[in-house]
Protein backbone atom coordinates (compact mmCIF):
# COMPACT_ATOMS: atom_id res chain seq x y z
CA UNK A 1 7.65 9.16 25.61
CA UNK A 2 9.93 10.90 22.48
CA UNK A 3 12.92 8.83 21.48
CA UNK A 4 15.26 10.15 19.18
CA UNK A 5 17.80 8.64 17.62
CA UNK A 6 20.08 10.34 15.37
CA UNK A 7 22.16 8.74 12.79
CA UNK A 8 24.37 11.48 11.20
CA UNK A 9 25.96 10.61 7.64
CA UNK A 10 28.68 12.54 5.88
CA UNK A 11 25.94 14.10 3.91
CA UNK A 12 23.99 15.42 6.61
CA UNK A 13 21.72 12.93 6.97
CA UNK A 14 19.51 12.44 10.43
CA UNK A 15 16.97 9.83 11.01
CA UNK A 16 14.60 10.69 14.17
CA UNK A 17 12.58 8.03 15.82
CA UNK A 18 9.99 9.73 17.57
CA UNK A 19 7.53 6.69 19.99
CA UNK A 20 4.65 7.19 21.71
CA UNK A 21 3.64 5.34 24.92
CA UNK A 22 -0.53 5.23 25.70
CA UNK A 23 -1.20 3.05 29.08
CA UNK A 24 -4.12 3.51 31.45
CA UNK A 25 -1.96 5.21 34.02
CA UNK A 26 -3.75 8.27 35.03
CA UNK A 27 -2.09 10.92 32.95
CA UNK A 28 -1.94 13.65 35.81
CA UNK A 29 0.73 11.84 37.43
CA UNK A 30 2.49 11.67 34.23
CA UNK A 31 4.47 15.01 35.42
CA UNK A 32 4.49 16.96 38.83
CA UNK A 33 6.93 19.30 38.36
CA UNK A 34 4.80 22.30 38.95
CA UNK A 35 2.80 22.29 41.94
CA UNK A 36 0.32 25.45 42.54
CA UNK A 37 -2.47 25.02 44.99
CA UNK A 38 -4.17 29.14 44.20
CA UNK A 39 -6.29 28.64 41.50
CA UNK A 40 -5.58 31.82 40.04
CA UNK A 41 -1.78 31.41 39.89
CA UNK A 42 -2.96 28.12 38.40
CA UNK A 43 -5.02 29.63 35.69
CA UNK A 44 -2.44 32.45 34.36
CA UNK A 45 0.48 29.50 34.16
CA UNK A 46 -1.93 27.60 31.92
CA UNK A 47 -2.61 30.44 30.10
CA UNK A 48 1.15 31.75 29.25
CA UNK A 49 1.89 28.02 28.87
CA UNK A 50 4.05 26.84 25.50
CA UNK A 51 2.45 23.80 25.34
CA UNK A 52 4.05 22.81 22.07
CA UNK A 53 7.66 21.54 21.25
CA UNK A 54 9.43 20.77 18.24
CA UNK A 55 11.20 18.11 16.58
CA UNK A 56 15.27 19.29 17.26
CA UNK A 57 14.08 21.95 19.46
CA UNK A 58 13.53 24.13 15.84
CA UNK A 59 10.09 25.83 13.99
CA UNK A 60 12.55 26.27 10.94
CA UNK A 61 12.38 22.25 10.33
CA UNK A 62 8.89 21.37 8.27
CA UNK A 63 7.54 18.55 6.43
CA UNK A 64 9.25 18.55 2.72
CA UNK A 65 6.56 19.39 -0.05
CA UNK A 66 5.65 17.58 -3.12
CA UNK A 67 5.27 13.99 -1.63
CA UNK A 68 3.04 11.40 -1.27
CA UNK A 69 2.59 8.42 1.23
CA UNK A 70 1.44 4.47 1.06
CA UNK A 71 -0.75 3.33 3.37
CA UNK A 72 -0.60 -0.66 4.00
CA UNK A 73 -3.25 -2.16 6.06
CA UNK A 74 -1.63 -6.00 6.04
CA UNK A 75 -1.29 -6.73 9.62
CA UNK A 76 -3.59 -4.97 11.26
CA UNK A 77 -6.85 -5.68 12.38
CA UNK A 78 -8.60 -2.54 10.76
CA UNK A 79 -10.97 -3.24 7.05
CA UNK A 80 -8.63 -1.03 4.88
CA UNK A 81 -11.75 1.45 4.26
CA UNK A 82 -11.68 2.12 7.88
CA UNK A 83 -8.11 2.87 8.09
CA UNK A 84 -8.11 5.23 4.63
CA UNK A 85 -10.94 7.27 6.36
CA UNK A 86 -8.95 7.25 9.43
CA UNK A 87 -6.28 8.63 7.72
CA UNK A 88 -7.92 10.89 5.89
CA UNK A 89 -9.77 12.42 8.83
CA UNK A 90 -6.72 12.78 10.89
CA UNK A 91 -4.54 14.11 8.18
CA UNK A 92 -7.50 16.73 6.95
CA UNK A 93 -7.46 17.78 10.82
CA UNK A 94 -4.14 18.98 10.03
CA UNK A 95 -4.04 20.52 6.83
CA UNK A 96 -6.88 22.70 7.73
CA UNK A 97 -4.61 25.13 9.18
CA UNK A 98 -1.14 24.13 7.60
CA UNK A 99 -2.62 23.47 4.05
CA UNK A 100 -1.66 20.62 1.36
CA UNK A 101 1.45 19.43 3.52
CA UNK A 102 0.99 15.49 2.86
CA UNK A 103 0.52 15.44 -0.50
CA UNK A 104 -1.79 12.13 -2.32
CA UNK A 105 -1.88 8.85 -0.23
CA UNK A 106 -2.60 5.82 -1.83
CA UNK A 107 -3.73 2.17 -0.58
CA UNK A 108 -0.15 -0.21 -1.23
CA UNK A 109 -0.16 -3.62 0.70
CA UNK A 110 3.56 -4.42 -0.54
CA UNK A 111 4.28 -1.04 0.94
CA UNK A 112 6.77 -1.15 4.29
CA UNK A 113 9.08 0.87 6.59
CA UNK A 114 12.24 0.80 4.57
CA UNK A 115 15.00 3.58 6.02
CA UNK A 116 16.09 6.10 2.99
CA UNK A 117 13.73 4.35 0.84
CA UNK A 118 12.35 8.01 0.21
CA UNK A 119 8.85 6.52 0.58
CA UNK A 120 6.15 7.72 3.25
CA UNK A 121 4.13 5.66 4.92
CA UNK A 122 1.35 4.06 7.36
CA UNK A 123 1.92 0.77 8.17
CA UNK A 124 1.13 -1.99 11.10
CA UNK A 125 4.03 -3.95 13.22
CA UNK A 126 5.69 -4.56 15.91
CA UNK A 127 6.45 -2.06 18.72
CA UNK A 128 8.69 -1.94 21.34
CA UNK A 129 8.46 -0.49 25.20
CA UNK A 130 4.53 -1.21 24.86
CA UNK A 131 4.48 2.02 22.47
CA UNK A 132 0.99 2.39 20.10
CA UNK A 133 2.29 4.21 17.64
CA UNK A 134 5.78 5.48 16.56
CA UNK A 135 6.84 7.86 13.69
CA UNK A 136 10.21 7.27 11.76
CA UNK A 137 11.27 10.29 10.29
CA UNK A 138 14.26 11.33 8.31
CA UNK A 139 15.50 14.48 8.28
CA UNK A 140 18.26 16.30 5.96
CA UNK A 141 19.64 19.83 5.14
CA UNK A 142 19.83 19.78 1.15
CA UNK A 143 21.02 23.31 0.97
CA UNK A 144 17.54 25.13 1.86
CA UNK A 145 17.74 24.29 5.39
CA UNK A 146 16.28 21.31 7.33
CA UNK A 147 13.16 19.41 6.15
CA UNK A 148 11.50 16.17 7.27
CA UNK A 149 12.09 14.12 3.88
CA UNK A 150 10.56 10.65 4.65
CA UNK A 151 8.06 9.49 7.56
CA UNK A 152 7.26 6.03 8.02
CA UNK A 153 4.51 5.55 10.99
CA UNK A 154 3.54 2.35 12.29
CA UNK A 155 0.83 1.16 14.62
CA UNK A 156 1.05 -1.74 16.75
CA UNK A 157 -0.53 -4.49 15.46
CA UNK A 158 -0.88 -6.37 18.57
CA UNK A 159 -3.49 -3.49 19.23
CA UNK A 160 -7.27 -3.61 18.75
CA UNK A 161 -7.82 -0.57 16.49
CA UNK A 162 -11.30 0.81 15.61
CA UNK A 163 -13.41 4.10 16.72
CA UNK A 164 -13.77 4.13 20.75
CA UNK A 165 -16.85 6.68 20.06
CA UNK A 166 -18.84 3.39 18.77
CA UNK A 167 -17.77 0.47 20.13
CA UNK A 168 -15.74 -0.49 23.58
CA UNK A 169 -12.54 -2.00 24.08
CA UNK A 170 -10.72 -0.32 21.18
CA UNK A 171 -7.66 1.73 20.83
CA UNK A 172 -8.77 4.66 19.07
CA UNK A 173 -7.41 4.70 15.71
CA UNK A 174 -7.85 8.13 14.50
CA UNK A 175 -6.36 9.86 17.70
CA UNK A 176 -3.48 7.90 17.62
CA UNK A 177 -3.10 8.98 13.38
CA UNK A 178 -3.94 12.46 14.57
CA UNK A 179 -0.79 12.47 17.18
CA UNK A 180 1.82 10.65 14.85
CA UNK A 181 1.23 12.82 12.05
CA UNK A 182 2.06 15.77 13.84
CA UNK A 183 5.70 14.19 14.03
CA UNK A 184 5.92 14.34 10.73
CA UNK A 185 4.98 18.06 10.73
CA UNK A 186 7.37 18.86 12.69
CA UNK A 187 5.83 19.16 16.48
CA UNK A 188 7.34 16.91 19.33
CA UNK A 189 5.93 15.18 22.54
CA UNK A 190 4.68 17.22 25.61
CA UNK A 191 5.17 16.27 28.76
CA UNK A 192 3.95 18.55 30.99
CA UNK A 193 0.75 17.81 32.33
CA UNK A 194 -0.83 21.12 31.88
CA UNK A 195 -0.83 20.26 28.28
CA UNK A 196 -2.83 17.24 28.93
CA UNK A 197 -5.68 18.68 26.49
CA UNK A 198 -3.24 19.42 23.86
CA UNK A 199 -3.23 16.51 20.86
CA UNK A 200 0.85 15.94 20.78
CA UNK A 201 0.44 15.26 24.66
CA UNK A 202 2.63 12.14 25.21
CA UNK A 203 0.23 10.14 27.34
CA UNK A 204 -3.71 9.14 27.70
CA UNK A 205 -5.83 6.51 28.87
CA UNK A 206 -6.89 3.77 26.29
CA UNK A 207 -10.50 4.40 25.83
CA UNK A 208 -9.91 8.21 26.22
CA UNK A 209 -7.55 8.28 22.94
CA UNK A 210 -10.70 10.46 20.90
CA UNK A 211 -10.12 13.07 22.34
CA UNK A 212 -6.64 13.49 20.33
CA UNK A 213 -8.76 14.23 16.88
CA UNK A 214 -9.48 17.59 17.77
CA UNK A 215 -6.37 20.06 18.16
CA UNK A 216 -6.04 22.09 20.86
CA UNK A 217 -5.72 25.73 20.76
CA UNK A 218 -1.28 25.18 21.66
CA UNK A 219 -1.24 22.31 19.08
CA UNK A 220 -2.37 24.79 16.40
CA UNK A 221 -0.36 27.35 17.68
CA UNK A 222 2.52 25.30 17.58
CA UNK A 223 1.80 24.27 13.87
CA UNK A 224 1.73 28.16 12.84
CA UNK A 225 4.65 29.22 13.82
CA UNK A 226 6.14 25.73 11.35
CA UNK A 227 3.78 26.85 8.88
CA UNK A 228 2.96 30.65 8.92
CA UNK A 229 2.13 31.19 5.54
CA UNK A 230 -0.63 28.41 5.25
């Protein structure tokens, strides 16, 4: 599920909220608006599929360069090496095809989501709607178009976080990273359930959240067209 919530100041200032909701529904009932029992009619719509979005509906808004980001482990129930490598992982999963977008992250336990503090960060707290993980992003026009100038992502911290590949009964902490950072690069939730492979998918199973490490073939063509040059 997207929310967005848009705050617009007299100097053209929008703040996005952009939640995700993981249950153990099963995901292929998440959306039946197409229904196409020949197999090969089934195959071409996957195929000539956009299964990407973006935040606003635009590939001209991007992550602002030159920043950093704090990221806090107080709250959660993840060591704080864990969660850096997480982090790291899921970030570097990114920037392999979009390039140095995040900038230098650093470990900060006083850090926290502060609106229009102009600080980035990854955090633990309190969700509502039964949501995972959410993004906060703030987005401004400052002349050279719009750009995504602060992201503040938080994990539930009523969660059990960890790696599902090695142990059971875990929400999958790098998926989860994986999928919230690509708010902050710009890409929105998918819905349709012929994306279902596709990382910035809106639902999954807990227990089946590893899969969302690995981009799909749409997410990465949905990050090119943000960042071309990369």
């Amino acid at each position: 599920m997207i929310k967005l919530i848009f705050r617009i100041f007299l100097v053209f200032v929008v703040a996005a909220i952009v939640g995700l909701v993981w249950g153990t529904l099963d995901p292929y009932q998440a959306e039946a608006a197409i229904v196409v029992e020949d197999p090969v009619k089934t195959a071409l719509l996957q195929e000539n599929l956009e299964c990407y979005g973006f935040i606003l509906g635009s590939p001209e808004l991007s992550l602002s360069s030159g920043m950093s980001f704090a990221i806090n482990p107080s709250g959660g129930n993840v060591p704080t090496e864990e969660l850096v490598t997480a982090v790291n992982a899921a970030i570097a999963e990114w920037e392999a095809t979009a390039g140095d977008v995040f900038g230098e992250g650093y470990v900060d336990e006083g850090a926290n989501y502060v609106y229009g503090d102009g600080l980035n960060t990854v955090t633990f707290g309190s969700l509502e709607d039964g949501a995972i993980g959410t993004n906060y992003l703030i987005v401004r026009d400052e002349g050279e178009g719009w750009q995504i100038v602060e992201w503040n992502l938080v994990l539930n911290a009523s969660y059990i976080w960890g790696d599902e590949l090695q142990e059971e009964g875990v929400t999958d902490l790098q998926g989860i990273l994986t999928h919230e950072l690509g708010h902050a690069l710009g890409l929105s939730d998918l819905s349709n359930a012929f994306c279902i492979e596709q990382t910035m998918y809106q639902g999954g199973e807990v227990g089946n959240l590893s899969k969302l490490r690995d981009l799909g073939e749409q997410d990465l063509r949905g990050l090119r067209t943000i960042y071309p040059i990369n």
